[in-house]
Every structure is written in C-alpha cells, then in structure tokens.
Protein backbone atom coordinates (compact mmCIF):
# COMPACT_ATOMS: atom_id res chain seq x y z
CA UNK A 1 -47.90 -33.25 -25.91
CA UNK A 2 -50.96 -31.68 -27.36
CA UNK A 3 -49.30 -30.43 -30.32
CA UNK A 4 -49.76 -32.13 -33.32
CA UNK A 5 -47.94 -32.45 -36.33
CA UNK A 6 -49.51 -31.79 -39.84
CA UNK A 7 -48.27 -30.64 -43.16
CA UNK A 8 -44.84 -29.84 -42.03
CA UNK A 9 -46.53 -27.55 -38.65
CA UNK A 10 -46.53 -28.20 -35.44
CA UNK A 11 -50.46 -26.82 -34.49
CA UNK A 12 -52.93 -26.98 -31.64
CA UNK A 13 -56.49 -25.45 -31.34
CA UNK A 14 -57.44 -24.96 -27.67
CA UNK A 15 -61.03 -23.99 -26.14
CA UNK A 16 -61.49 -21.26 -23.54
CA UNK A 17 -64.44 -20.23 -21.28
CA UNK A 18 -64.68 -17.10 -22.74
CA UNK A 19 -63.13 -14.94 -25.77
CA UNK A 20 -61.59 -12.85 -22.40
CA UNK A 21 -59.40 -16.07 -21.27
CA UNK A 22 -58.35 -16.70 -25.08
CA UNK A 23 -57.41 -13.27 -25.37
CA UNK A 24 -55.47 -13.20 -21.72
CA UNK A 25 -53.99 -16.39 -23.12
CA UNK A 26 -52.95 -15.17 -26.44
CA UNK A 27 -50.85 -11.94 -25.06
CA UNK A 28 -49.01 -14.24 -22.84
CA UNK A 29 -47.93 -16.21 -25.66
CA UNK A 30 -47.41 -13.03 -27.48
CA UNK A 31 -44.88 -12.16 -24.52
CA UNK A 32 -42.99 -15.55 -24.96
CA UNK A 33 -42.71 -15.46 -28.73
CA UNK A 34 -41.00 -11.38 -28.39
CA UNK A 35 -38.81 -13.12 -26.18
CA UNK A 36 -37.87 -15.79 -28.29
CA UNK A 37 -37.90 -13.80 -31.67
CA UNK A 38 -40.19 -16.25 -33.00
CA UNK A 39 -43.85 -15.77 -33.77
CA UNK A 40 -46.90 -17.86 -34.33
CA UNK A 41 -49.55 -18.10 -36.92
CA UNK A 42 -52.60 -18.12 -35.19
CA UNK A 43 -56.04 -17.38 -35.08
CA UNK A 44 -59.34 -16.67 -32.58
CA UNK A 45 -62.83 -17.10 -33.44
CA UNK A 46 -64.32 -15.72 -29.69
CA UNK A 47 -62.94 -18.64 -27.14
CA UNK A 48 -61.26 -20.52 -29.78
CA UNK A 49 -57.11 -20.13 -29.89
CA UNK A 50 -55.61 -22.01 -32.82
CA UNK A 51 -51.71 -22.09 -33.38
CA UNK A 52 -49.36 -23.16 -35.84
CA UNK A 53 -45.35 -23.25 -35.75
CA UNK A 54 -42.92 -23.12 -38.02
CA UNK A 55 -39.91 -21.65 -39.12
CA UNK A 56 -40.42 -19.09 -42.00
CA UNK A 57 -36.84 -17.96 -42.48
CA UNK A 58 -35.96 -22.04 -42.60
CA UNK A 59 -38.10 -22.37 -45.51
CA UNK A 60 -41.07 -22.68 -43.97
CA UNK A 61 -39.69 -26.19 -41.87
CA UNK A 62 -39.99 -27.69 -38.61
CA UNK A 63 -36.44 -26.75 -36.12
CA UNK A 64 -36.08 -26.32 -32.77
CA UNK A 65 -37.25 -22.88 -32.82
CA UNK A 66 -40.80 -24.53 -33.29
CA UNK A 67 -40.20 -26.88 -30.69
CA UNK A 68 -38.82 -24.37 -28.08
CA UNK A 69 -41.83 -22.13 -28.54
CA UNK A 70 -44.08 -25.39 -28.19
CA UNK A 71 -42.72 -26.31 -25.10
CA UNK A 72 -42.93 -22.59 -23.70
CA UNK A 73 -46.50 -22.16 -24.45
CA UNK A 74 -47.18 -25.30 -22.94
CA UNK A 75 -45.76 -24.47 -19.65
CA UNK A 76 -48.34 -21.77 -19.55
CA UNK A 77 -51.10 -22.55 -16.99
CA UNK A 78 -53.74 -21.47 -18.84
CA UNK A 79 -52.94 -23.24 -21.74
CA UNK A 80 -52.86 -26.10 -19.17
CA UNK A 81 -56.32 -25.86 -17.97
CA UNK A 82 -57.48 -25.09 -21.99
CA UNK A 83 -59.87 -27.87 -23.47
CA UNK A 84 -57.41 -28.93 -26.74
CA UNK A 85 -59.55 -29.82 -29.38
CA UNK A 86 -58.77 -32.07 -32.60
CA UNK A 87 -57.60 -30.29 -35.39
C-alpha cells in the first residue's frame, strides 16, 4: 500500500505529469469521498497531490472510514500510474 502512516494519519503525496492530471485526479477522489461522506485533507502545489485521512468526528483517529477511503482512492487508475513520493 502506498499509504503511510504518521502521527495518527494515514497520508500519501503522489506526482503527476501535469497540474491538469492532479486536478482530473483530485475531482475523482472528490466524487468517492461525497459518496462515502468522508473527506480528505489535502493539498496541490501544480502536479503535486498530497492526502491525509482521518476521522474528525472520531476525535481526530484512525477507523475504517480512513481505511475504506484509502482503499477506494487506490483503486483509481490514475492514482495507479501516479509517481508516490516519500512523505
């Protein structure tokens, strides 16, 4: 899994070609977290997509809400072909 754990979050920073594919790539996820009822934090700096889960209305902790949206954005293909980066 590209995810990573760190201080209690579940994050990944992926590299695009281009600020177009991060921004193609972030409204899909933005489709899959309306869906689930569960939103990222995130941020973009032109082809650079950095997320990080977790549940704020569990106190700010890691549950299966954070994993669920993990393994939905995964199953993305463009987050497949993405260059993850360390955080």
């Amino acid at each position: 899994m590209a995810w990573t754990e760190v201080d209690g979050r579940l994050a990944v920073r992926l590299r695009f070609a281009d600020f177009k594919a991060a921004f193609k790539f972030m409204q899909q996820v933005a489709e899959i977290a309306d869906a689930q009822e569960h939103h990222p934090e995130w941020s973009n700096v032109y082809n650079l997509v950095e997320i990080s889960l977790t549940t704020h209305d569990s106190g700010n902790q890691l549950t299966a809400k954070d994993y669920a949206l993990a393994d939905a954005i995964s199953a993305l293909p463009m987050f497949k072909t993405a260059k993850v980066e360390a955080l």
